[in-house]
Protein backbone atom coordinates (compact mmCIF):
# COMPACT_ATOMS: atom_id res chain seq x y z
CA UNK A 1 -22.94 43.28 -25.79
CA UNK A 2 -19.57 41.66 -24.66
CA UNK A 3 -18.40 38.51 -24.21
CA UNK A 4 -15.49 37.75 -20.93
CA UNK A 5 -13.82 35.25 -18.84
CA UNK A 6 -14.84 35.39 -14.96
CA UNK A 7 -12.61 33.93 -12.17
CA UNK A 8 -14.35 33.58 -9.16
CA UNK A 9 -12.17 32.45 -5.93
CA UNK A 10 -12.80 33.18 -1.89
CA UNK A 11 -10.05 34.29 -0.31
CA UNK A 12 -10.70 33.87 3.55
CA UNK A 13 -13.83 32.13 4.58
CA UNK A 14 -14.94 29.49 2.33
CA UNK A 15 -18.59 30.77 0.92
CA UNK A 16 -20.34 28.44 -0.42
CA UNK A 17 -21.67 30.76 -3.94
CA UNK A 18 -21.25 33.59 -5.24
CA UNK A 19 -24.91 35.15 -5.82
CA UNK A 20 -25.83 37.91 -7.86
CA UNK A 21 -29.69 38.54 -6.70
CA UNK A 22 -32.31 40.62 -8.12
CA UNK A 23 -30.76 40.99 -11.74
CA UNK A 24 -33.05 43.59 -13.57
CA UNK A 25 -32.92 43.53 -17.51
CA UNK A 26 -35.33 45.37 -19.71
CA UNK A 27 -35.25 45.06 -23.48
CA UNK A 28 -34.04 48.88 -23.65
CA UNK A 29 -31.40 48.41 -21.00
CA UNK A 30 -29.63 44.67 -22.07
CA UNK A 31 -26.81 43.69 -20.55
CA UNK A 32 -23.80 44.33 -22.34
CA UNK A 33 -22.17 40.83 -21.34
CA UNK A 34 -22.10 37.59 -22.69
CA UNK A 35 -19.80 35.44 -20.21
CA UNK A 36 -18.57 32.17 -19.46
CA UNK A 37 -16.44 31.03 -16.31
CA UNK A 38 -15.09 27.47 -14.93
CA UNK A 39 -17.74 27.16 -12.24
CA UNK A 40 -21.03 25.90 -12.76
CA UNK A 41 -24.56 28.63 -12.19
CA UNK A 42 -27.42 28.06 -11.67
CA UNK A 43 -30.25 30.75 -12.33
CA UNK A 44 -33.96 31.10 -11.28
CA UNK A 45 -37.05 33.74 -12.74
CA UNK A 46 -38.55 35.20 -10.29
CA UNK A 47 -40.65 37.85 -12.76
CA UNK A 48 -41.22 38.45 -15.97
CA UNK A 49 -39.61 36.49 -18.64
CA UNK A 50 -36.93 36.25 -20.64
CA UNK A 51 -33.94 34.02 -22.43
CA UNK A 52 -30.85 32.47 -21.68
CA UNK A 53 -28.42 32.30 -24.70
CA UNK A 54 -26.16 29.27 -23.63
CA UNK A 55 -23.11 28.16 -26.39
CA UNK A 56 -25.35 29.12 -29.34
CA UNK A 57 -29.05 27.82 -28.34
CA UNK A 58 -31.29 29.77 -26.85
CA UNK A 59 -33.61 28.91 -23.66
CA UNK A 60 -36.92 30.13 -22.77
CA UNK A 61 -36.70 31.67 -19.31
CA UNK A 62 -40.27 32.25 -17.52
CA UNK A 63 -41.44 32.88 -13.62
CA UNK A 64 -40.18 29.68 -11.67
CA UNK A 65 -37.83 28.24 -14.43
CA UNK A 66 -34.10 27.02 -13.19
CA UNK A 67 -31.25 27.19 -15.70
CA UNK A 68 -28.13 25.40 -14.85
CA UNK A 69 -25.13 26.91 -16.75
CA UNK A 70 -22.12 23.73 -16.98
CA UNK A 71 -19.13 24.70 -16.41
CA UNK A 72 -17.22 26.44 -19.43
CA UNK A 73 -20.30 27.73 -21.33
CA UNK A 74 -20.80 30.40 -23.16
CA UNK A 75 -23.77 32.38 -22.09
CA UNK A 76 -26.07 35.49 -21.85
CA UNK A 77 -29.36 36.33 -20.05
CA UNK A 78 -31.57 38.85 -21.79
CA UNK A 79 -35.22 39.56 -22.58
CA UNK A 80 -37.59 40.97 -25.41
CA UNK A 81 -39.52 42.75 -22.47
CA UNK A 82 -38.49 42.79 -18.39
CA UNK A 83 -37.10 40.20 -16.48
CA UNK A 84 -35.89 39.60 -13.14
CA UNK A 85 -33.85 36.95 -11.71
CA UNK A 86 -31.35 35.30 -8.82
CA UNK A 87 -27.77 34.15 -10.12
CA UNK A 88 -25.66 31.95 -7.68
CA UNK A 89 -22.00 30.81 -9.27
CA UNK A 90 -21.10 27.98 -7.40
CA UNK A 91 -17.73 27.93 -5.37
CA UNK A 92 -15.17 26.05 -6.61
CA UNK A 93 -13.54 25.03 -3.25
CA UNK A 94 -17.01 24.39 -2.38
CA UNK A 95 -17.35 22.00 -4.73
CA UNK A 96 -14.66 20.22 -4.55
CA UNK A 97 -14.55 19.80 -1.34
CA UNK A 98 -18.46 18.45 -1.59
CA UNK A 99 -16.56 16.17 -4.21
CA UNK A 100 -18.64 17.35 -6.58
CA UNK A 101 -16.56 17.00 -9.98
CA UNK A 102 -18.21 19.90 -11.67
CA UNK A 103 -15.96 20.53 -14.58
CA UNK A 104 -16.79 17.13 -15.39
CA UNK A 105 -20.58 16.67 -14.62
CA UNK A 106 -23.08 17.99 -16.71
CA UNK A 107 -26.32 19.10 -15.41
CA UNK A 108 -29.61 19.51 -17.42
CA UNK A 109 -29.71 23.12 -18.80
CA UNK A 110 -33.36 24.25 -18.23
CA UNK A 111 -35.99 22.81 -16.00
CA UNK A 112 -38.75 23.20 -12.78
CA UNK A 113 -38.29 22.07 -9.53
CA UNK A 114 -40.53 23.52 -6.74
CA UNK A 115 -37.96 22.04 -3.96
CA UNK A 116 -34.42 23.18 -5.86
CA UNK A 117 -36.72 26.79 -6.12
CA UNK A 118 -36.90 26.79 -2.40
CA UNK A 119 -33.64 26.03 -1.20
CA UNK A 120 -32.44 28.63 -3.78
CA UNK A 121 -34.77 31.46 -2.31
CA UNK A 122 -33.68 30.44 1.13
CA UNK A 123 -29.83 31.20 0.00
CA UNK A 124 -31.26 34.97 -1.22
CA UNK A 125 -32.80 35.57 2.09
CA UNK A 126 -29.62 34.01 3.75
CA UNK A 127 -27.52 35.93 1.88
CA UNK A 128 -29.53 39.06 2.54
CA UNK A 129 -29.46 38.61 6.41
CA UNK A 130 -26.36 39.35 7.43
CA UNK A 131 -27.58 38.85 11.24
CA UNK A 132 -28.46 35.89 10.83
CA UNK A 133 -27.09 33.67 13.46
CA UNK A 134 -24.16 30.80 11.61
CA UNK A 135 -25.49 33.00 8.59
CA UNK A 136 -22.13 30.96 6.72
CA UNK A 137 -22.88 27.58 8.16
CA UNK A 138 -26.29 27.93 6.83
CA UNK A 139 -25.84 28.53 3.31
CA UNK A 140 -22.91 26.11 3.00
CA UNK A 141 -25.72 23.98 4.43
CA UNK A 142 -28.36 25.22 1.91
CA UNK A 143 -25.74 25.16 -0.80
CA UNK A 144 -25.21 21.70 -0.05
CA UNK A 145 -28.86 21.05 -0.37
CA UNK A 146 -28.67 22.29 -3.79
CA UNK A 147 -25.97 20.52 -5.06
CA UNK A 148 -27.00 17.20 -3.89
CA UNK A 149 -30.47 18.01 -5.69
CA UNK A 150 -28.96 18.68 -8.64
CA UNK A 151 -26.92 15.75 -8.84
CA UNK A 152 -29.97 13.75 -7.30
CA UNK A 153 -32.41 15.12 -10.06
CA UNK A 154 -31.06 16.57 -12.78
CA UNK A 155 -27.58 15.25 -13.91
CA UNK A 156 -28.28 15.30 -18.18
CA UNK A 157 -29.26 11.88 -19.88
CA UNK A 158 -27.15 13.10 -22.71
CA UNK A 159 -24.19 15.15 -22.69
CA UNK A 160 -24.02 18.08 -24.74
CA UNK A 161 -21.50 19.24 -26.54
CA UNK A 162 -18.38 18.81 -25.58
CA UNK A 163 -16.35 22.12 -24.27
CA UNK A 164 -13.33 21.47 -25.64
CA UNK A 165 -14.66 21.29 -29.28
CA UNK A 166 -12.37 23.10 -32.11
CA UNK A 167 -15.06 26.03 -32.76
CA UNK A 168 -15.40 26.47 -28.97
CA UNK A 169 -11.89 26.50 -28.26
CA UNK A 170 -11.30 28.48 -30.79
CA UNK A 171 -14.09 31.25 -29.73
CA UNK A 172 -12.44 31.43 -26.48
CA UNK A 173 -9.34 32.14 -27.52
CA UNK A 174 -10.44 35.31 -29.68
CA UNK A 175 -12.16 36.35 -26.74
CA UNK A 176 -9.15 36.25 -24.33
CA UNK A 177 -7.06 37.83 -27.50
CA UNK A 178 -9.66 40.64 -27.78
CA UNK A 179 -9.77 41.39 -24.59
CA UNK A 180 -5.79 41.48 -24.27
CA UNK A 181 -5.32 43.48 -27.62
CA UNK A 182 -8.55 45.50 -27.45
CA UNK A 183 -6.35 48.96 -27.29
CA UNK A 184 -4.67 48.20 -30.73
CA UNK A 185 -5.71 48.13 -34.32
CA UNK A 186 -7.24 44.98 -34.73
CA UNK A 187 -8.70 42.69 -38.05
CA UNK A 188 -10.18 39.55 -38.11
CA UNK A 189 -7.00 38.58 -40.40
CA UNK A 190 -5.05 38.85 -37.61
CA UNK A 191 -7.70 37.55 -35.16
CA UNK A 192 -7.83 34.63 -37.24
CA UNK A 193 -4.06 33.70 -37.34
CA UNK A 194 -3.89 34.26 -33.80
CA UNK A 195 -6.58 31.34 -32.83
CA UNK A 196 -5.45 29.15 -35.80
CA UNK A 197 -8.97 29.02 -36.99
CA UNK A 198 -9.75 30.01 -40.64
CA UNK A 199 -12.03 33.78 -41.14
CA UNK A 200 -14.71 32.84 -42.01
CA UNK A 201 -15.28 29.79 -39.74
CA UNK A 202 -14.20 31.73 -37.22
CA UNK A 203 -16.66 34.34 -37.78
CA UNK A 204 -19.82 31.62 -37.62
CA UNK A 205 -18.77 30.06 -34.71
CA UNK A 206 -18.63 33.38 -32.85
CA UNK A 207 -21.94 34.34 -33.74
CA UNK A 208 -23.24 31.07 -33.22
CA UNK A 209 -22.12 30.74 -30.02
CA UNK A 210 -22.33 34.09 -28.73
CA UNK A 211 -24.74 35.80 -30.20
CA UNK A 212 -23.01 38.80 -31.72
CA UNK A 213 -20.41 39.52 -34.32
CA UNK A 214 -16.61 39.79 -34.04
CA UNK A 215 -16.66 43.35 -34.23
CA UNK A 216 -20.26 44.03 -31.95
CA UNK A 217 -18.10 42.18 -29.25
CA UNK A 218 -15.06 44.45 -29.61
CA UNK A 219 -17.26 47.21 -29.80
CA UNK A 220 -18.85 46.88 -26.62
CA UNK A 221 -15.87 45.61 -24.82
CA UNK A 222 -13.88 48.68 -25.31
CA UNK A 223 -16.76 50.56 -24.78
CA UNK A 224 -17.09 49.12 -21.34
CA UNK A 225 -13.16 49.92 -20.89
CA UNK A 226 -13.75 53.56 -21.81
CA UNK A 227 -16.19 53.23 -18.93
CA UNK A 228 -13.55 52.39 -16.07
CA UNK A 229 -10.98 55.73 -18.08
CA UNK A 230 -14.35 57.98 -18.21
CA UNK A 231 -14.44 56.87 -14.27
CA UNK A 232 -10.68 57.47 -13.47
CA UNK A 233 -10.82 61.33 -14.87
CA UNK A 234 -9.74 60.40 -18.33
CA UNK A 235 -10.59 62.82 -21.18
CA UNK A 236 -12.78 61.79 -23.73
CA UNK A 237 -10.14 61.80 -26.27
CA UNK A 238 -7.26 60.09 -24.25
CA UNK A 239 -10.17 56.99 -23.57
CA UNK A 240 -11.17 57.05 -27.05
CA UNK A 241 -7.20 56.46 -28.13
CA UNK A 242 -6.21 53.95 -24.99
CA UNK A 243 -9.19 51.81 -25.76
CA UNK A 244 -8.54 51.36 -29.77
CA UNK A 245 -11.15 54.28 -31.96
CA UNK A 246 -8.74 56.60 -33.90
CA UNK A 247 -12.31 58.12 -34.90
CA UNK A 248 -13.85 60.34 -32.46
CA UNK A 249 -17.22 60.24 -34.66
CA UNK A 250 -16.94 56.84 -34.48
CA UNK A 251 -16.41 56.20 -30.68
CA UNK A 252 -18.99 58.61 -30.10
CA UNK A 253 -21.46 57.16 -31.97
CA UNK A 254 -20.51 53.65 -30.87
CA UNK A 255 -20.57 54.34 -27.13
CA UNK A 256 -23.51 56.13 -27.01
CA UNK A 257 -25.43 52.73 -28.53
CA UNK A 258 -23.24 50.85 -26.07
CA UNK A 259 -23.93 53.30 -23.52
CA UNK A 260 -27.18 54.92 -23.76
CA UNK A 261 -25.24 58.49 -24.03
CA UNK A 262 -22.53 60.76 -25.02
CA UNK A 263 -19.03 59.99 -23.32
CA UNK A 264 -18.84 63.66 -22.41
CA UNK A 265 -22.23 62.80 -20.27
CA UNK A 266 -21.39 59.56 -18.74
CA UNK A 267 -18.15 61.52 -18.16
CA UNK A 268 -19.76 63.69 -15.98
């Protein structure tokens, strides 16, 4: 499992969301990333069920349930057994220009709402049309719809903790330092230093709001880099060295529970 920072932007034509539809995860095959990104998400179960880990507490996520990732929260999707599910990231120009002060508002995390469902499985179908006629104006219309539900509905009653707390700050920046020195030797001395937060309450507040350790995050980060040099025509020994194991035994052993097998086989 990782943990990264997402950016998402349009370039050209203002879409209203990002979606990411029919997300498959099986207890054997987790996804390896725990993420967190300025705009808010909103996710609905359509089968199976599952869990949402979101800044340290963990949601049940069941057939018909809506969870509503704020903006600037750690989180990760996963399940004990199979799960399916739609993922929309909202657009940031979007929202603004719906004046919709998302990295400000704070929506209810995890709730059911038969009408919110609909207009969300009407921006799937949208989204999977592309011949639909004013297939854009549409789902900035149906995106539109959702918002002003959400803020209609489900703005929280309390707020919950506050992003820019010292322990989440702090997480965040040993993610972005992992991720920028994941090629070199690395110890959670230095980690530590580097985020001004002291080791061992560093160390909690990862877990706690991640989900994994220091090192299981590392782990599985490079491992997921020595997936793009695998893809490129690296050697399994230059990857190994350009994404931080000096131990071949070790990076074998390490991607292949990342990985689900040998770099010489995802290699090929």
């Amino acid at each position: 499992m990782k943990t990264r920072y997402e950016e998402y932007h349009n370039s050209e034509v203002i879409m209203p969301c990002i979606p990411f539809l029919h997300i498959h995860r099986r207890f054997d095959r987790p996804s390896q990333a725990t993420n967190w990104h300025d705009n808010p998400e909103v996710q609905l179960c359509v089968e199976g069920e599952g869990f949402v880990l979101i800044d340290g507490e963990r949601y049940p996520f069941n057939q018909g349930d809506i969870i509503v990732v704020n903006s600037g929260q750690v989180h990760f999707t996963g399940t004990d057994s199979t799960l399916t599910y739609h993922c929309l990231i909202l657009d940031d120009t979007f929202c603004r220009m719906a004046n919709l002060p998302y990295q400000q508002t704070r929506f209810e995390t995890a709730f059911r709402d038969a009408e919110m469902e609909k207009c969300i499985l009407d921006v799937v179908a949208l989204q999977l049309n592309e011949k639909e006629t004013f297939r854009v104006t549409k789902l900035q219309i149906e995106v539109a719809r959702l918002l002003i539900l959400l803020h209609q509905r489900h703005i929280a009653a309390t707020r919950p903790k506050e992003r820019s707390s010292p322990a989440a700050e702090g997480v965040r920046a040993a993610i972005r330092y992992l991720r920028e020195h994941y090629g070199e030797p690395v110890t959670l001395d230095a980690l530590s230093r580097a985020v001004y937060m002291e080791k061992c309450g560093m160390c909690k507040a990862f877990k706690r709001l991640t989900g994994q350790t220091v090192i299981e995050y590392l782990n599985n980060y490079r491992c997921e880099k020595a997936k793009e040099f695998l893809a490129t025509g690296k050697t399994v020994t230059e990857t190994a060295t350009l994404c931080g194991f000096h131990n071949m035994s070790y990076f074998t052993k390490t991607f292949k529970q990342a990985a689900g097998k040998l770099p010489s086989a995802y290699k090929k």
